[in-house]
C-alpha atoms as a PDB file:
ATOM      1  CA  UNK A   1       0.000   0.000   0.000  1.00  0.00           C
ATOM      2  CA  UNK A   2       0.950   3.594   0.176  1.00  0.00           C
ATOM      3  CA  UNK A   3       0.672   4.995   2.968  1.00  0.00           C
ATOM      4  CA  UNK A   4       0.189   8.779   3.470  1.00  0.00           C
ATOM      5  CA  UNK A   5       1.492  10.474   6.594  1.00  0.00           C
ATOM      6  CA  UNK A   6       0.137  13.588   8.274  1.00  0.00           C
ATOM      7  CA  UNK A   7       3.107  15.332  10.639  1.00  0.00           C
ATOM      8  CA  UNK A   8       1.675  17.276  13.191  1.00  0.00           C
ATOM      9  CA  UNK A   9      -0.662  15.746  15.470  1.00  0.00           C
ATOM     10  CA  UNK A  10       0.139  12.264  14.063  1.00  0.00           C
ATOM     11  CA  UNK A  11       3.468  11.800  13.728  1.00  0.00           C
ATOM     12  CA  UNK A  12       4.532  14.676  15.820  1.00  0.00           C
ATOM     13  CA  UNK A  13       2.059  15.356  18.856  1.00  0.00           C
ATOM     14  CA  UNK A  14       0.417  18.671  18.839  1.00  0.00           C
ATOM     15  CA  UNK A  15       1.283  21.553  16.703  1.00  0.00           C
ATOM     16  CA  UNK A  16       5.641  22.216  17.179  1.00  0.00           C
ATOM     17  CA  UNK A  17       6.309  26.214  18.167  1.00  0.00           C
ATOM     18  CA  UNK A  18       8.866  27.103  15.386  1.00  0.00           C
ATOM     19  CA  UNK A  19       6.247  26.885  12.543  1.00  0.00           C
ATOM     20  CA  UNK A  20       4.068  28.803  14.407  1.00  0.00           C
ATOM     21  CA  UNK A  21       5.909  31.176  15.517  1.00  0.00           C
ATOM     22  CA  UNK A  22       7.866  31.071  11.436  1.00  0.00           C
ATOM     23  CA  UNK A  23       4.428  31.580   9.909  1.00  0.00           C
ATOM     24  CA  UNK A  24       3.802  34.862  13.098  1.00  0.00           C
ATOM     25  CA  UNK A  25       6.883  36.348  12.209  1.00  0.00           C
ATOM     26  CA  UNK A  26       6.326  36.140   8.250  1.00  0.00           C
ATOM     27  CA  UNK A  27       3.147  37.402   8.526  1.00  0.00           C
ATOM     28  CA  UNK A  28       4.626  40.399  10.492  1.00  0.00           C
ATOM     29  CA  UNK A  29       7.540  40.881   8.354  1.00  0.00           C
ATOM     30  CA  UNK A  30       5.403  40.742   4.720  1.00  0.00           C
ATOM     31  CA  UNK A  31       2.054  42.362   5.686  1.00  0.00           C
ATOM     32  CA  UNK A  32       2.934  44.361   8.876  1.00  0.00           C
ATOM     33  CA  UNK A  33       0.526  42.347  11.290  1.00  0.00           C
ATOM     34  CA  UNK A  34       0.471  44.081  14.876  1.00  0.00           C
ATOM     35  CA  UNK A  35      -0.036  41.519  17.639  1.00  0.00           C
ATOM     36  CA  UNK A  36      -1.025  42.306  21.377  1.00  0.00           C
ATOM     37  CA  UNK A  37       1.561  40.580  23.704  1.00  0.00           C
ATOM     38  CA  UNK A  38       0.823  36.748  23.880  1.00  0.00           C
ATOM     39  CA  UNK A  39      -1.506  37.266  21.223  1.00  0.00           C
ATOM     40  CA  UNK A  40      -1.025  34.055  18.514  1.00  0.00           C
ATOM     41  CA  UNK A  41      -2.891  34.503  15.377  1.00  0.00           C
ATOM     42  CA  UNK A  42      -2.138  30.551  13.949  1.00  0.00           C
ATOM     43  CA  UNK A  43      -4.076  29.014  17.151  1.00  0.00           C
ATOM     44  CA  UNK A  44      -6.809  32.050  16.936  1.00  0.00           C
ATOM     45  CA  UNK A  45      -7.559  30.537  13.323  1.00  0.00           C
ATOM     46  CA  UNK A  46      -8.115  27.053  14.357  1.00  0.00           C
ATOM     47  CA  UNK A  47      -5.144  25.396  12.291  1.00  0.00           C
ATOM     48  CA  UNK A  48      -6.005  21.838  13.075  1.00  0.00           C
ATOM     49  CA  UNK A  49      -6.303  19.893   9.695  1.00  0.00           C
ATOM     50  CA  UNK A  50      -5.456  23.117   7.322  1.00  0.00           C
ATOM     51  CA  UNK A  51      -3.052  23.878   4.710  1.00  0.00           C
ATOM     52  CA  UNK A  52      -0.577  26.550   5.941  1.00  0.00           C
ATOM     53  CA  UNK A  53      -1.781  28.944   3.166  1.00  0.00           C
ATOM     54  CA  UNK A  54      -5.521  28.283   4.713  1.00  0.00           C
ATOM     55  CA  UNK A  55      -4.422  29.375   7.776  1.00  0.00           C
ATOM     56  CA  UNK A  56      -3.022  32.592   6.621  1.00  0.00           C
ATOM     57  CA  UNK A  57      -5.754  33.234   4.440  1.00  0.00           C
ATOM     58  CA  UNK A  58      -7.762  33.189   7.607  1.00  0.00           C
ATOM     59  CA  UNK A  59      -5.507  34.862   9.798  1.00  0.00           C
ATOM     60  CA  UNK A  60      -5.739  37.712   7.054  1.00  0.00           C
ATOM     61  CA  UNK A  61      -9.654  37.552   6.391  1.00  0.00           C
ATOM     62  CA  UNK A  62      -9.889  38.243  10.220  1.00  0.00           C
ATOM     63  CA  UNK A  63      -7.811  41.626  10.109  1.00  0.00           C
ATOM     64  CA  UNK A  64      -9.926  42.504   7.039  1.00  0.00           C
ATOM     65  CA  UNK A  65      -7.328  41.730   3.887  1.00  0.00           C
ATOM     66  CA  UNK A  66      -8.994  40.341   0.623  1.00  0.00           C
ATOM     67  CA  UNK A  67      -7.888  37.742  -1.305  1.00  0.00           C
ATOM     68  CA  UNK A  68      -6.146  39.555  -4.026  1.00  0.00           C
ATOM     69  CA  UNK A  69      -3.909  41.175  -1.009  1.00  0.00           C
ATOM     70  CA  UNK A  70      -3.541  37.620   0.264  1.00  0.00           C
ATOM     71  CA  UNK A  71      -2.070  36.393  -2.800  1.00  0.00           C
ATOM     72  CA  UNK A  72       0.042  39.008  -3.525  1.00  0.00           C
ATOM     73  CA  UNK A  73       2.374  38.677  -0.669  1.00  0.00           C
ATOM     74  CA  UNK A  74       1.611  34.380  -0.287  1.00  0.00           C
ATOM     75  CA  UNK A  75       4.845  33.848  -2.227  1.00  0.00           C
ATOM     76  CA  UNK A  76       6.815  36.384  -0.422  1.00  0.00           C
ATOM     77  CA  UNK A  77       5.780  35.107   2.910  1.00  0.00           C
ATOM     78  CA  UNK A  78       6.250  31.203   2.596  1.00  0.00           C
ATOM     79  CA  UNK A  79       9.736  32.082   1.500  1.00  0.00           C
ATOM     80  CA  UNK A  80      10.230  34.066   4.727  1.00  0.00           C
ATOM     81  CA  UNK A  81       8.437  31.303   6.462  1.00  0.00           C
ATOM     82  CA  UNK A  82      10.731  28.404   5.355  1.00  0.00           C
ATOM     83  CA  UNK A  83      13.636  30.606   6.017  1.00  0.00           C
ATOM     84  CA  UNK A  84      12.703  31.262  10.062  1.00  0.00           C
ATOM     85  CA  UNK A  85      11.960  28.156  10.490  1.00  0.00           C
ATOM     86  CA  UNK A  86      15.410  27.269   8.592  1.00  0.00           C
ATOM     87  CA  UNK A  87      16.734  28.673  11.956  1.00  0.00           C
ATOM     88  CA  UNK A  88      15.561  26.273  14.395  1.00  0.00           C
ATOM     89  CA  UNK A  89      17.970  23.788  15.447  1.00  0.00           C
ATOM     90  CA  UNK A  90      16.119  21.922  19.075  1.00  0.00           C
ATOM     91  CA  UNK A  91      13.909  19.312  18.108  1.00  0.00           C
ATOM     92  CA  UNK A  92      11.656  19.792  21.003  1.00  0.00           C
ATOM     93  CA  UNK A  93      10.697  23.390  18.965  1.00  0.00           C
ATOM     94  CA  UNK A  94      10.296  21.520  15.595  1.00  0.00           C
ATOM     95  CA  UNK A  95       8.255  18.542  17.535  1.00  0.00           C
ATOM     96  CA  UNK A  96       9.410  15.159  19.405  1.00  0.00           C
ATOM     97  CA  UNK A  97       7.867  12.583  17.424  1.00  0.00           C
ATOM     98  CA  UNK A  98       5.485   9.818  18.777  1.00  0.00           C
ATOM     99  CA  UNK A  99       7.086   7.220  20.955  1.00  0.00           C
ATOM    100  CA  UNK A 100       6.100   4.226  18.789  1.00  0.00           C
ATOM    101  CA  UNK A 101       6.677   6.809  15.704  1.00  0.00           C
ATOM    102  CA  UNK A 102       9.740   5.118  14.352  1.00  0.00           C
ATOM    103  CA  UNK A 103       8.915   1.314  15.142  1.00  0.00           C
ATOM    104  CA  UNK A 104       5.752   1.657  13.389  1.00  0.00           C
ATOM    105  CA  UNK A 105       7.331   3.234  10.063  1.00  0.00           C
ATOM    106  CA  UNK A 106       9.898   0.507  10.300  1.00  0.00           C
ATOM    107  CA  UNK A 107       7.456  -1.992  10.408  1.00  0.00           C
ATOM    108  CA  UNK A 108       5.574  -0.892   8.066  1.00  0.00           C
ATOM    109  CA  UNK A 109       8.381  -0.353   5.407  1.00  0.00           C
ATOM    110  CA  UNK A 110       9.524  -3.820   6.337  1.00  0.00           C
ATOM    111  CA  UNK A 111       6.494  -5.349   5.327  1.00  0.00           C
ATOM    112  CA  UNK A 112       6.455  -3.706   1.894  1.00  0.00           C
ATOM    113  CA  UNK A 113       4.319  -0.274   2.443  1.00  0.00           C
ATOM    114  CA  UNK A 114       5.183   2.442   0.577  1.00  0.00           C
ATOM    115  CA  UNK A 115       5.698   5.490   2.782  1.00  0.00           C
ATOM    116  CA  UNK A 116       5.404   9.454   2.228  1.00  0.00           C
ATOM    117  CA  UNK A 117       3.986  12.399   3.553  1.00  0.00           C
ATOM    118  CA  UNK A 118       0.627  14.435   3.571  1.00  0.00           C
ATOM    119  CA  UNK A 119       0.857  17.873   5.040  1.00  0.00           C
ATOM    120  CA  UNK A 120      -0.575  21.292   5.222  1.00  0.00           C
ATOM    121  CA  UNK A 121       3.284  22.048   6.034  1.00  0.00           C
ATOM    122  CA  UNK A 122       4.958  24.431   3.309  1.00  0.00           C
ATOM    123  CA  UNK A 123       7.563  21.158   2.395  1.00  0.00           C
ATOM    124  CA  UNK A 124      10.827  22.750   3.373  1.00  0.00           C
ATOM    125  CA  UNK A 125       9.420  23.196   6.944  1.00  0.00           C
ATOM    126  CA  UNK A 126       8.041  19.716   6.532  1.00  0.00           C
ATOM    127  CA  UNK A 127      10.734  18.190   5.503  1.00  0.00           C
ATOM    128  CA  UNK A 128      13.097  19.778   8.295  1.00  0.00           C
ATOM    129  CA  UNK A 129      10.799  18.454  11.368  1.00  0.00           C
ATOM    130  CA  UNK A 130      11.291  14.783   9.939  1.00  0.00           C
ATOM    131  CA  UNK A 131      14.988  15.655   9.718  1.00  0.00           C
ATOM    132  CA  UNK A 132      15.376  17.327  13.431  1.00  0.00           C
ATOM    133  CA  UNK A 133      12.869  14.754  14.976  1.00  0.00           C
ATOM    134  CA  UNK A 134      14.710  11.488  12.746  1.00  0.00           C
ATOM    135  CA  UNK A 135      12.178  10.491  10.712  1.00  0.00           C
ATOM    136  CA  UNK A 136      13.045  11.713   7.456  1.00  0.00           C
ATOM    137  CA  UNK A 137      14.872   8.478   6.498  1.00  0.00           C
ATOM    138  CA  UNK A 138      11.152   6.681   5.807  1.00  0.00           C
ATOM    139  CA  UNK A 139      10.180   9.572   3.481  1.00  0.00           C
ATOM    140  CA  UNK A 140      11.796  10.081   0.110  1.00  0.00           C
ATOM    141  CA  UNK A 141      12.204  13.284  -1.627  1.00  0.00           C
ATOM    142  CA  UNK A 142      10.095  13.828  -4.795  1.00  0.00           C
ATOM    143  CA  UNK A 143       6.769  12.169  -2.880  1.00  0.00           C
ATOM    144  CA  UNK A 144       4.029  13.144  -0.793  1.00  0.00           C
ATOM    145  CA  UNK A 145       2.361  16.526  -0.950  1.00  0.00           C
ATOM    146  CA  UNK A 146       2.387  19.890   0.675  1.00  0.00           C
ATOM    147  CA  UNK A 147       0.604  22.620   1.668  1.00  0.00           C
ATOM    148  CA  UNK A 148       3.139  24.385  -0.614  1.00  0.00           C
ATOM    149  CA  UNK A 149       1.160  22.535  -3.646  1.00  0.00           C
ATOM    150  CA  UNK A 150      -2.152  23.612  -2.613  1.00  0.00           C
ATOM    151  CA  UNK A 151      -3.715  25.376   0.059  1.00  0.00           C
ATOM    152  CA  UNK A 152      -6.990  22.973  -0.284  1.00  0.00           C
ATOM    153  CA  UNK A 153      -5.979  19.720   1.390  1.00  0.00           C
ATOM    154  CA  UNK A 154      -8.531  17.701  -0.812  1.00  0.00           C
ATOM    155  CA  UNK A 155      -6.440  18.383  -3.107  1.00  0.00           C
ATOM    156  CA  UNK A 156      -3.172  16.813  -1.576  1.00  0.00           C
ATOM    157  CA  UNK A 157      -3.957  13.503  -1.902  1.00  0.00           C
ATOM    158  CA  UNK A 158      -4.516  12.882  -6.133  1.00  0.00           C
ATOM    159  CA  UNK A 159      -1.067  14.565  -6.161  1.00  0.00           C
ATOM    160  CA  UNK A 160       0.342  12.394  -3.730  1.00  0.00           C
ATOM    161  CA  UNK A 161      -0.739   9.077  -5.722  1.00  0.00           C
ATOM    162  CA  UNK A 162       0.087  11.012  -9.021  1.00  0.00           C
ATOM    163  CA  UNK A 163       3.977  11.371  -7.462  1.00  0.00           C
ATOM    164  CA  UNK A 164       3.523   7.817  -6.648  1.00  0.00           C
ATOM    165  CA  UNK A 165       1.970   6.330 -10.049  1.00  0.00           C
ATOM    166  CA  UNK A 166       4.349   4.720 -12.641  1.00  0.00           C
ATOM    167  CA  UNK A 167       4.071   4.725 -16.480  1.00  0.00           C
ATOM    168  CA  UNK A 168       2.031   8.359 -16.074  1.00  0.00           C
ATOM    169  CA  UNK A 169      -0.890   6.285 -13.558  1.00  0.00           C
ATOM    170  CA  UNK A 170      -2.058   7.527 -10.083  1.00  0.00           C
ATOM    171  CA  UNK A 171      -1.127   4.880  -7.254  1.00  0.00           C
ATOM    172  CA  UNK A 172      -4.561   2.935  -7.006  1.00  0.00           C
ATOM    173  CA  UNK A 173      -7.239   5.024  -4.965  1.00  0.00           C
ATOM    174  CA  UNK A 174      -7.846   0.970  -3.261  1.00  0.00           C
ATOM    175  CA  UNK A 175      -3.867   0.454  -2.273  1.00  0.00           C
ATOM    176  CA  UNK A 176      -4.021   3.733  -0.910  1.00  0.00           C
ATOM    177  CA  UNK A 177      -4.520   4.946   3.303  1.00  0.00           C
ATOM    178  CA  UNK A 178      -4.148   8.368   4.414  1.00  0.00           C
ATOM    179  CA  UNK A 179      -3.394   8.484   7.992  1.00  0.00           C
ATOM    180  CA  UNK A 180      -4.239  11.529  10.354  1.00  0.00           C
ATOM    181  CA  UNK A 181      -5.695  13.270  13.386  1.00  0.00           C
ATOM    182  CA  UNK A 182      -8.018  15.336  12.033  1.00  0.00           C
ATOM    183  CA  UNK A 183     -11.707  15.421  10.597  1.00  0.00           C
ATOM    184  CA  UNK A 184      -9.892  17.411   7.765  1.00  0.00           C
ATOM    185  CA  UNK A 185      -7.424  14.824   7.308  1.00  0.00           C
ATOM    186  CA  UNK A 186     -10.405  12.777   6.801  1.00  0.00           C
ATOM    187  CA  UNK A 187     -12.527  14.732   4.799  1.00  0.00           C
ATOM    188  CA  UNK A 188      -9.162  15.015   2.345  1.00  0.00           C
ATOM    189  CA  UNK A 189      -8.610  11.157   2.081  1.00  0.00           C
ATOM    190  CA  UNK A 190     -12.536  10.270   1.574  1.00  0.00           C
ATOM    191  CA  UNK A 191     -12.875  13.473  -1.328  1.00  0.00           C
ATOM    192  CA  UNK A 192     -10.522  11.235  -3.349  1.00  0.00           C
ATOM    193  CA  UNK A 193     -11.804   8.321  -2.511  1.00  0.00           C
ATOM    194  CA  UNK A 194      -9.376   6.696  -0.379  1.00  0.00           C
ATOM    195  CA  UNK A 195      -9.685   5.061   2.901  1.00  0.00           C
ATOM    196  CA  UNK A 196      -8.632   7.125   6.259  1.00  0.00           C
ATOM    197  CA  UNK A 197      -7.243   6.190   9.037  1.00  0.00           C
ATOM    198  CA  UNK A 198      -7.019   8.592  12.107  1.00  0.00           C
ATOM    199  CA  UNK A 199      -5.173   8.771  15.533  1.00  0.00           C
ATOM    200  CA  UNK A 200      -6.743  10.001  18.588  1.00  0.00           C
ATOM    201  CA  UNK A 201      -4.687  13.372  19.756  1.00  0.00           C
ATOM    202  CA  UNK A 202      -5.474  16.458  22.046  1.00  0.00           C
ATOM    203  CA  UNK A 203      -7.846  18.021  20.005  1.00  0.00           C
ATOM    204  CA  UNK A 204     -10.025  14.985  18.614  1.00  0.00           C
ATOM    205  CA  UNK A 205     -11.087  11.955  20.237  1.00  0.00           C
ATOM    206  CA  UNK A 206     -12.356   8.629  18.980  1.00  0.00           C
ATOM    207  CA  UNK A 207     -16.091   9.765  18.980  1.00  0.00           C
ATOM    208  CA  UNK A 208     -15.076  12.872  16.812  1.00  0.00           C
ATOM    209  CA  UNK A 209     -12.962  10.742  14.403  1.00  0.00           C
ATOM    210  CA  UNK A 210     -15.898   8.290  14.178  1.00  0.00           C
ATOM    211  CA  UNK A 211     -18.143  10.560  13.275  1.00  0.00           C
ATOM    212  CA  UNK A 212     -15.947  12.305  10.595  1.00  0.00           C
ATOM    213  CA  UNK A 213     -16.093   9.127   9.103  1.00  0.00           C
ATOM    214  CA  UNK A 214     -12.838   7.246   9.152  1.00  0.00           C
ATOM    215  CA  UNK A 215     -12.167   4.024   8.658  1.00  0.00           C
ATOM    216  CA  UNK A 216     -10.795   3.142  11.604  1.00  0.00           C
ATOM    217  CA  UNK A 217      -9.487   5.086  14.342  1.00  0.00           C
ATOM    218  CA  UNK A 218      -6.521   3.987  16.759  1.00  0.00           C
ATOM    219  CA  UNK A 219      -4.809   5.323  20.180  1.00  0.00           C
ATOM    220  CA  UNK A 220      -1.659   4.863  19.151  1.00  0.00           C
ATOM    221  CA  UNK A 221       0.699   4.294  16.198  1.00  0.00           C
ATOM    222  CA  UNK A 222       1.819   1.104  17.357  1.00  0.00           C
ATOM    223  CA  UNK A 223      -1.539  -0.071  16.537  1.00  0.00           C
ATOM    224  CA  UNK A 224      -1.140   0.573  12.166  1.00  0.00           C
ATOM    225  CA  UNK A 225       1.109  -2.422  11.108  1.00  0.00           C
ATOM    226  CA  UNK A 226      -1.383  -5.058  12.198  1.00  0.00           C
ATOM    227  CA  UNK A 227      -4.490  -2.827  11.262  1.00  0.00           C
ATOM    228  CA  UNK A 228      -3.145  -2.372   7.704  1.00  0.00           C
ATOM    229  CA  UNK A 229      -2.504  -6.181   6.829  1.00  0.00           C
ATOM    230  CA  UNK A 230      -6.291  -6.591   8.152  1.00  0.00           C
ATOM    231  CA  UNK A 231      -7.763  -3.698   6.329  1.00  0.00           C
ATOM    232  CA  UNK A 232      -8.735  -6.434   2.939  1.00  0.00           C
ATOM    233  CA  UNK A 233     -10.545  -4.849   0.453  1.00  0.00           C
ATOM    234  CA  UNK A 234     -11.697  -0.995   0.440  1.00  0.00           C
ATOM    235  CA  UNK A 235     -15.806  -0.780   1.282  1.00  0.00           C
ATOM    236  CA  UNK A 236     -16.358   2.825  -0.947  1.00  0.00           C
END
């Protein structure tokens, strides 16, 4: 199978503080945002599941910018994004990953799975957190998708499987699991018609999963290897 990844929240628990605080001090930096003190803008807009474009689209909708002011500075500020967060060197700022995080990717390569990522995270910052929190190894360049490829994360997942395809095919919408920690995550996998699998976190529970609709939800990422060889055929 091929097996897409979300980072934060599933891999990574929570949301880490340098991409916050990367995407805060771009949007400063390209359209002058004032902040209170402690004020955070990212957590204000509810960032759990979205593309980091989204969320700056609706940090900016709330201060009153329209789109066309949006997109004029987007490029301009996920190149200052990718930059800050360029900076960060502690893995506890770019996110400690699960405790079974490794073991289960391990296992999961070992027993054939293809592996890769699907993120809201522009990729360089993406990339970077697997790197500082030693995951990248199980996730090869050139695959997955980003929220630097679209800012709707429906549309993540065809260009995942497209990356993935051979001879100019999509992977197989039936060999294909999205796993995440979000109703988002699994709004994303079941718009292209692939099956979902989500992880209870801090922000949704099992009955919240459920009722989003995923195909199975599980407590911990130890639980995947065994749930995947059991999953058998795809029921939509």
């Amino acid at each position: 199978m091929l097996i897409l990844f979300d980072i934060d929240g599933t891999l990574v628990p929570g949301r880490p503080q340098a991409h916050q605080d990367a995407l805060i001090g771009a949007l400063v930096e390209v359209y002058g945002l004032e902040l209170c003190e402690g004020e955070n803008p990212v957590a204000d807009a509810e960032p759990w599941g979205k593309t980091d474009r989204q969320i700056v689209r609706d940090v900016l909708h709330a201060r009153g910018l329209s789109d066309a002011e949006i997109d004029a500075g987007l490029p301009a500020l996920e190149r200052r994004a990718c930059d800050l967060h360029s900076g960060t060197s502690e893995p506890r700022l770019a996110g400690e990953p699960r405790e079974t995080a490794a073991a289960t990717l391990e296992a999961l390569q070992g027993a054939g799975h293809r592996l890769a990522l699907l993120t809201g995270n522009l990729e360089p910052i993406a990339r970077q957190k697997m790197e500082l929190c030693g995951l990248a190894g199980w996730f090869p360049p050139g695959q997955g998708a980003f929220g630097s490829d679209s800012e709707h994360r429906a549309e993540l997942v065809p260009i995942a499987r497209r990356r993935a395809g051979a001879d100019g095919r999509p992977y197989p919408r039936e060999d294909t699991l999205l796993v995440g920690d979000t109703p988002l995550d699994v709004a994303a996998a079941h718009a292209d018609r692939v099956r979902c699998l989500a992880i209870t976190g801090r922000r949704f529970g099992r009955a919240e999963l459920l009722a989003a609709d995923a195909d199975a939800v599980v407590d911990d990422l130890a639980e995947l290897p065994e749930l995947v060889s059991s999953l058998g055929s795809p029921a939509r």
